[in-house]
C-alpha atoms as a PDB file:
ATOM      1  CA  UNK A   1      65.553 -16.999-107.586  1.00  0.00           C
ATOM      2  CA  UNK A   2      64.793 -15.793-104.014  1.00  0.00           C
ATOM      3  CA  UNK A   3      61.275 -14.858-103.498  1.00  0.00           C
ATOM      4  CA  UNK A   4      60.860 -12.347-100.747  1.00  0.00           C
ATOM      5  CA  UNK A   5      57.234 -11.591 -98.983  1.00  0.00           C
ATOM      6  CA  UNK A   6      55.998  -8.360 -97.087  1.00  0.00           C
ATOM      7  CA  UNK A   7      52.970  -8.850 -95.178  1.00  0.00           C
ATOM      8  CA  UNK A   8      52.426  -5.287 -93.545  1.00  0.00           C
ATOM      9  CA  UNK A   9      50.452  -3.956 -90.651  1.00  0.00           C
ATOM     10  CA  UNK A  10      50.596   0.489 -90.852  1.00  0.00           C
ATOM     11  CA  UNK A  11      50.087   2.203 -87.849  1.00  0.00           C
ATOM     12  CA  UNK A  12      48.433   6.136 -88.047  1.00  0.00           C
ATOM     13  CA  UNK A  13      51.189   7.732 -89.059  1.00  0.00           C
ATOM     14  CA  UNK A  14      50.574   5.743 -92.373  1.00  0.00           C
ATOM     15  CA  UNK A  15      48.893   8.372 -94.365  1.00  0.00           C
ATOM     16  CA  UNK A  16      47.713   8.159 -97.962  1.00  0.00           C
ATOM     17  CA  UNK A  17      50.609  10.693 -99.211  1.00  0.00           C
ATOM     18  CA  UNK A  18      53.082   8.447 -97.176  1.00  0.00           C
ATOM     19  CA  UNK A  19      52.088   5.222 -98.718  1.00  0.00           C
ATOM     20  CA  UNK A  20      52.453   6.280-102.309  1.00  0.00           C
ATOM     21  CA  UNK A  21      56.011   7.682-101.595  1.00  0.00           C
ATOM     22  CA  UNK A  22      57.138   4.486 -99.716  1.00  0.00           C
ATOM     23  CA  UNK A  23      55.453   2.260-102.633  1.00  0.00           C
ATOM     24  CA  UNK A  24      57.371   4.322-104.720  1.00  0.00           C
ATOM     25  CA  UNK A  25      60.525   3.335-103.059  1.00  0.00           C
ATOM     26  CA  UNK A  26      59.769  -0.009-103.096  1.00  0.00           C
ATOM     27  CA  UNK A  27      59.281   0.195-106.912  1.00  0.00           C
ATOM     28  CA  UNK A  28      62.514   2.037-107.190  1.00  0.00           C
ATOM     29  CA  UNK A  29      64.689  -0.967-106.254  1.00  0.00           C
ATOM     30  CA  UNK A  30      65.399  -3.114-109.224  1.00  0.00           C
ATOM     31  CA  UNK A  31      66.402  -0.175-110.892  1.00  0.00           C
ATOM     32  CA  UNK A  32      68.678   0.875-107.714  1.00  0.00           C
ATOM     33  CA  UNK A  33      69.825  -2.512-106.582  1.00  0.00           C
ATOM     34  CA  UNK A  34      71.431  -5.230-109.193  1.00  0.00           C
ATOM     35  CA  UNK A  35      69.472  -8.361-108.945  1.00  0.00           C
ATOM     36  CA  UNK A  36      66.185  -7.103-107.944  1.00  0.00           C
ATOM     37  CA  UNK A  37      64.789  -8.468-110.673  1.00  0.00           C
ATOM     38  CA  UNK A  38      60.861  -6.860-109.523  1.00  0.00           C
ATOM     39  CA  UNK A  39      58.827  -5.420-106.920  1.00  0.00           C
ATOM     40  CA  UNK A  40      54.649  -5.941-106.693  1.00  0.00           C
ATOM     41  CA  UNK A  41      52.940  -3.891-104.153  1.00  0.00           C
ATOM     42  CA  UNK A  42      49.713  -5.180-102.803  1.00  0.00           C
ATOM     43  CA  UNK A  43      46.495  -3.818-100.946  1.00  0.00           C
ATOM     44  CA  UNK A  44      44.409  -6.784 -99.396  1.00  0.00           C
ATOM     45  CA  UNK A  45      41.238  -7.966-100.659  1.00  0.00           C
ATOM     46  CA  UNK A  46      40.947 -10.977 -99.839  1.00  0.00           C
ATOM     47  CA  UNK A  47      37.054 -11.561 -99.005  1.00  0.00           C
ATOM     48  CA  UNK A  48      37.556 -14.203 -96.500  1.00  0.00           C
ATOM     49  CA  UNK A  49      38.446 -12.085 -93.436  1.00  0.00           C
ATOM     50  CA  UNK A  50      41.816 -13.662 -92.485  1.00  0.00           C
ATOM     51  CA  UNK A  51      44.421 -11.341 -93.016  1.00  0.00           C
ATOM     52  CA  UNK A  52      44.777 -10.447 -89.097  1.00  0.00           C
ATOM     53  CA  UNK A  53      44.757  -6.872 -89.830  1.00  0.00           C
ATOM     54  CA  UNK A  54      47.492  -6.992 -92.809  1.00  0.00           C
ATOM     55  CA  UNK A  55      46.598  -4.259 -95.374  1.00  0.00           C
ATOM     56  CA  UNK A  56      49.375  -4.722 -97.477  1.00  0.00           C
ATOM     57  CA  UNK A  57      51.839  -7.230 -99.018  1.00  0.00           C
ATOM     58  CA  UNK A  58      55.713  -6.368-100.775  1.00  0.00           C
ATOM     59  CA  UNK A  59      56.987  -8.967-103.135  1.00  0.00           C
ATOM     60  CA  UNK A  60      60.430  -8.899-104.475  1.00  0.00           C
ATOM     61  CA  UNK A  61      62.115 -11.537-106.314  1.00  0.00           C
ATOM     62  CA  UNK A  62      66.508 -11.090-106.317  1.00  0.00           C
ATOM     63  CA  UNK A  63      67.901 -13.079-108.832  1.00  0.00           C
ATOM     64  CA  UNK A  64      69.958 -14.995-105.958  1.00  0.00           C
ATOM     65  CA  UNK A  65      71.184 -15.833-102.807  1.00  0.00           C
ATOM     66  CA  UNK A  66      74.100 -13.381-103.659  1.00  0.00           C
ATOM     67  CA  UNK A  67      71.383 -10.504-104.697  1.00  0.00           C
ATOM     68  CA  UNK A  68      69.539 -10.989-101.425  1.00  0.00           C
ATOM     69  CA  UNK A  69      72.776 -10.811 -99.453  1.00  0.00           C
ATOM     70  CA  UNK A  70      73.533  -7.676-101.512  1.00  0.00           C
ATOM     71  CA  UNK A  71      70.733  -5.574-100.997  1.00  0.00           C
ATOM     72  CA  UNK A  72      70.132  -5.782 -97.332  1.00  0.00           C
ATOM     73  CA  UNK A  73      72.825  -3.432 -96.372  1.00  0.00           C
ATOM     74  CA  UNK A  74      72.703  -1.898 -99.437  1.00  0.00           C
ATOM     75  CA  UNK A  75      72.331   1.655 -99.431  1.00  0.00           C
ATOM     76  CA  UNK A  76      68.833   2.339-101.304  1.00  0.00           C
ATOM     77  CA  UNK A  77      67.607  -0.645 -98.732  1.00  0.00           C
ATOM     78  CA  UNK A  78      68.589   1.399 -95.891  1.00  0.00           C
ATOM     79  CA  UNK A  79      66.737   4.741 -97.198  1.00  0.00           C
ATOM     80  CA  UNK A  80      63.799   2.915 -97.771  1.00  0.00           C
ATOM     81  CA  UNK A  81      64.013   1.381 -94.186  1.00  0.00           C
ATOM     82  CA  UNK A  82      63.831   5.121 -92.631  1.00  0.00           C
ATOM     83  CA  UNK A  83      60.858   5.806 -94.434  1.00  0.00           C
ATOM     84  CA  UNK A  84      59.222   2.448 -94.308  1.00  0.00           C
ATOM     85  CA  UNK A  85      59.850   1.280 -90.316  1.00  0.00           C
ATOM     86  CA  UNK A  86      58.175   4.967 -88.728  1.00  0.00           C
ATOM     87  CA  UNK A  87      54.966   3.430 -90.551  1.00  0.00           C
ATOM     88  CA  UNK A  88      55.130   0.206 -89.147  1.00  0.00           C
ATOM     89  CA  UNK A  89      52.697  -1.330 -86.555  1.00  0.00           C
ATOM     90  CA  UNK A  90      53.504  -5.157 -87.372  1.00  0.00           C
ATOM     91  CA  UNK A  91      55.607  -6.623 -90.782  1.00  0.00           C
ATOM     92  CA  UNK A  92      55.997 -10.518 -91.744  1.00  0.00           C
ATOM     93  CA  UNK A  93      59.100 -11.117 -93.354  1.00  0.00           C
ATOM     94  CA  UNK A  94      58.999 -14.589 -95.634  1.00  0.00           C
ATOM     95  CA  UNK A  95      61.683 -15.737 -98.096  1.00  0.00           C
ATOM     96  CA  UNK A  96      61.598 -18.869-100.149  1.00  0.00           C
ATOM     97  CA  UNK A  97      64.203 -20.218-102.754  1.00  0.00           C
ATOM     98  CA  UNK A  98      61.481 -20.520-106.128  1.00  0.00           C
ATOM     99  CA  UNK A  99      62.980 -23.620-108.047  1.00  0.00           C
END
């Protein structure tokens, strides 16, 4: 399994409405893309202050390598990028294999 982190910075345009329809997206993708196996969407709380200004985190987990490879220019990845990337200020992008 590939394990793939979001750690997201919004900028203004980020409004409430926004965020539930992109969240929405996000959620849509296992059951748009073969080998998404899930998607958690995340509002900080940590209480020790050290997020750097990221509000939000995106995990997916793909199934595999193959799956990962798959979805990137996959179609329902690319509609979620025009919605997602005009909110953006700052994103961190992590992937790890989960053995």
């Amino acid at each position: 399994m590939i394990r793939h982190i979001l750690l997201i910075k919004f900028n203004s345009q980020a409004t409430a409405e926004k965020l539930k329809d992109l969240r929405a997206l996000f959620e849509s993708m296992p059951d748009a893309v073969s080998g998404v196996e899930s998607v958690e969407w995340g509002l900080n709380d940590s209480p020790e202050g050290k997020n750097q200004g990221y509000t939000h985190a995106v995990v997916m987990n793909f199934t595999d390598e193959s799956a990962r490879q798959a979805y990137l220019p996959h179609p329902a990845h690319d509609a979620l990028k025009a919605v997602f990337i005009p909110l953006l200020d700052d994103i961190i992008v992590f992937d790890y294999t989960v053995d």
